[in-house]
C-alpha atoms as a PDB file:
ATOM      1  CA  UNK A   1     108.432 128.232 164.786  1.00  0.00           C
ATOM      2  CA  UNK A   2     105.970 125.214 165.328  1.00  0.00           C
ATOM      3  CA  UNK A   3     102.265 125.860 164.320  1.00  0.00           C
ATOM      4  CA  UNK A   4      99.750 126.610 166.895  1.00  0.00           C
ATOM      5  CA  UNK A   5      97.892 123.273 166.614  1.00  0.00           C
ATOM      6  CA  UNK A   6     101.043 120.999 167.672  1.00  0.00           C
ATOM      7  CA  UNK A   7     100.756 119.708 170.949  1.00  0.00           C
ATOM      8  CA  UNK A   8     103.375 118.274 173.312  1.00  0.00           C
ATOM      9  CA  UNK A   9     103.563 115.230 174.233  1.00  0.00           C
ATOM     10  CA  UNK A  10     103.244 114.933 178.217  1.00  0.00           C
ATOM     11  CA  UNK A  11     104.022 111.109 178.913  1.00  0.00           C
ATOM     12  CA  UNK A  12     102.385 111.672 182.318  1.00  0.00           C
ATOM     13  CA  UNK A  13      99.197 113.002 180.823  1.00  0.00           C
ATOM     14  CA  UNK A  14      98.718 109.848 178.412  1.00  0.00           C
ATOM     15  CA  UNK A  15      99.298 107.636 181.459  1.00  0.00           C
ATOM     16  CA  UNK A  16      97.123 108.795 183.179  1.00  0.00           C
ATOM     17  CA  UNK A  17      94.490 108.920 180.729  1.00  0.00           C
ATOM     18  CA  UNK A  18      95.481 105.479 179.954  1.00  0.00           C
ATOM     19  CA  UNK A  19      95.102 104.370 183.674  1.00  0.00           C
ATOM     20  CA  UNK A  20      91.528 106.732 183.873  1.00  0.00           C
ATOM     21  CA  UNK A  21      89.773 105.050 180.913  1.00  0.00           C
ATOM     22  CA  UNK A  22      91.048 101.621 181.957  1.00  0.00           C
ATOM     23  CA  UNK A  23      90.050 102.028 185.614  1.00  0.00           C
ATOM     24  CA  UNK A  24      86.386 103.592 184.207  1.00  0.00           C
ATOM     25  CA  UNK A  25      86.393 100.324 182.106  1.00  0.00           C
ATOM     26  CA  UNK A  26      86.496  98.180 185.210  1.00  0.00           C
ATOM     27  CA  UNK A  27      84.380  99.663 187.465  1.00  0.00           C
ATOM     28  CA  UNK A  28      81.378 100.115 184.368  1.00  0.00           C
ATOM     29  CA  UNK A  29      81.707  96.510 183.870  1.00  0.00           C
ATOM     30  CA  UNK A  30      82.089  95.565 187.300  1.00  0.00           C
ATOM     31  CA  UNK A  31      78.762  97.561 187.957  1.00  0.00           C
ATOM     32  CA  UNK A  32      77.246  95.450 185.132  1.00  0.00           C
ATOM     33  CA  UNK A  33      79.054  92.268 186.366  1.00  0.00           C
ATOM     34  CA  UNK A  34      77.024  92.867 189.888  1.00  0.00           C
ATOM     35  CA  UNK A  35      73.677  93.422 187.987  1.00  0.00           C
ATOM     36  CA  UNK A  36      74.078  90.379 186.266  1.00  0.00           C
ATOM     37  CA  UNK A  37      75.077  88.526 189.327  1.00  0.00           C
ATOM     38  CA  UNK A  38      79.092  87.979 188.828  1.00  0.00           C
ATOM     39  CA  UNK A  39      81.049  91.489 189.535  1.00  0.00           C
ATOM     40  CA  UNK A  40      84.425  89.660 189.462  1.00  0.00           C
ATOM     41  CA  UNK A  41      83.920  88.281 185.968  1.00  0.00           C
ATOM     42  CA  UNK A  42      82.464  91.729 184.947  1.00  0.00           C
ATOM     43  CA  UNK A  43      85.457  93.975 185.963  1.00  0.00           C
ATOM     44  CA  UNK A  44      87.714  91.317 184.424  1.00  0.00           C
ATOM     45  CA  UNK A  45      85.612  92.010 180.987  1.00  0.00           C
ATOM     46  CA  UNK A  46      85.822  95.805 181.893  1.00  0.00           C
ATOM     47  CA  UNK A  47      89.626  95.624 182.127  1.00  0.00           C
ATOM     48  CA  UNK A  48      90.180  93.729 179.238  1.00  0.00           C
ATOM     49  CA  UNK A  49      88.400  96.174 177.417  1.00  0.00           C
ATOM     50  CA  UNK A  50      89.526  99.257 179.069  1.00  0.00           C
ATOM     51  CA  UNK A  51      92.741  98.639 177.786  1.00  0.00           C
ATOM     52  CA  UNK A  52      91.815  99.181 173.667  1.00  0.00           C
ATOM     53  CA  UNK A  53      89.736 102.202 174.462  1.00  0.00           C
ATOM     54  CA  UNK A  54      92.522 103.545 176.718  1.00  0.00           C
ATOM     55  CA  UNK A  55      94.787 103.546 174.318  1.00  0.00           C
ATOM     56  CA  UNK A  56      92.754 104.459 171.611  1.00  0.00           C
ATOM     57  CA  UNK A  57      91.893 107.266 173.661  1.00  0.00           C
ATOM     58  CA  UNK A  58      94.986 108.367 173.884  1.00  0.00           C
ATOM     59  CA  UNK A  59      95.962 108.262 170.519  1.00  0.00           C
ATOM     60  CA  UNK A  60      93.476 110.528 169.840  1.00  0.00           C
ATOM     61  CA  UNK A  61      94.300 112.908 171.867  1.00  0.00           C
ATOM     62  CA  UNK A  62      97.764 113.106 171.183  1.00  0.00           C
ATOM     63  CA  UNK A  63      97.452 112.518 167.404  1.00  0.00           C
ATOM     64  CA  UNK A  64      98.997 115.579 166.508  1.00  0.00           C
ATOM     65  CA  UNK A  65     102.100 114.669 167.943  1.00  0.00           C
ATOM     66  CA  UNK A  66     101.842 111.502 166.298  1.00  0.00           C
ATOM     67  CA  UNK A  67     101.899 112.556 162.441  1.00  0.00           C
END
């Protein structure tokens, strides 16, 4: 019997969660890229960084299954 705090892993879930935070990413820093006067060049700065925090997002919530 597994312990309580084990979680599956739902592939779906971390894609999505993936896609969420990465998508977030790009429109915050499109919304700053328009305030500074270049939304293009700020959703392509959102993006880029949306990806790490996507994924570090979703480590962390599947770390469980990960150790």
């Amino acid at each position: 019997m597994e312990p309580a705090s084990r979680q599956s892993f739902q592939p779906a879930g971390a894609g999505a969660l993936l896609a969420g935070v990465t998508a977030m990413g790009l429109g915050l820093g499109a919304l700053v890229g328009w305030a500074a006067g270049s939304w293009p060049l700020g959703a392509l700065g959102g993006a880029v960084a949306g990806i790490p925090v996507g994924i570090f997002v979703v480590y962390r919530r599947y770390r469980g299954y990960f150790t």
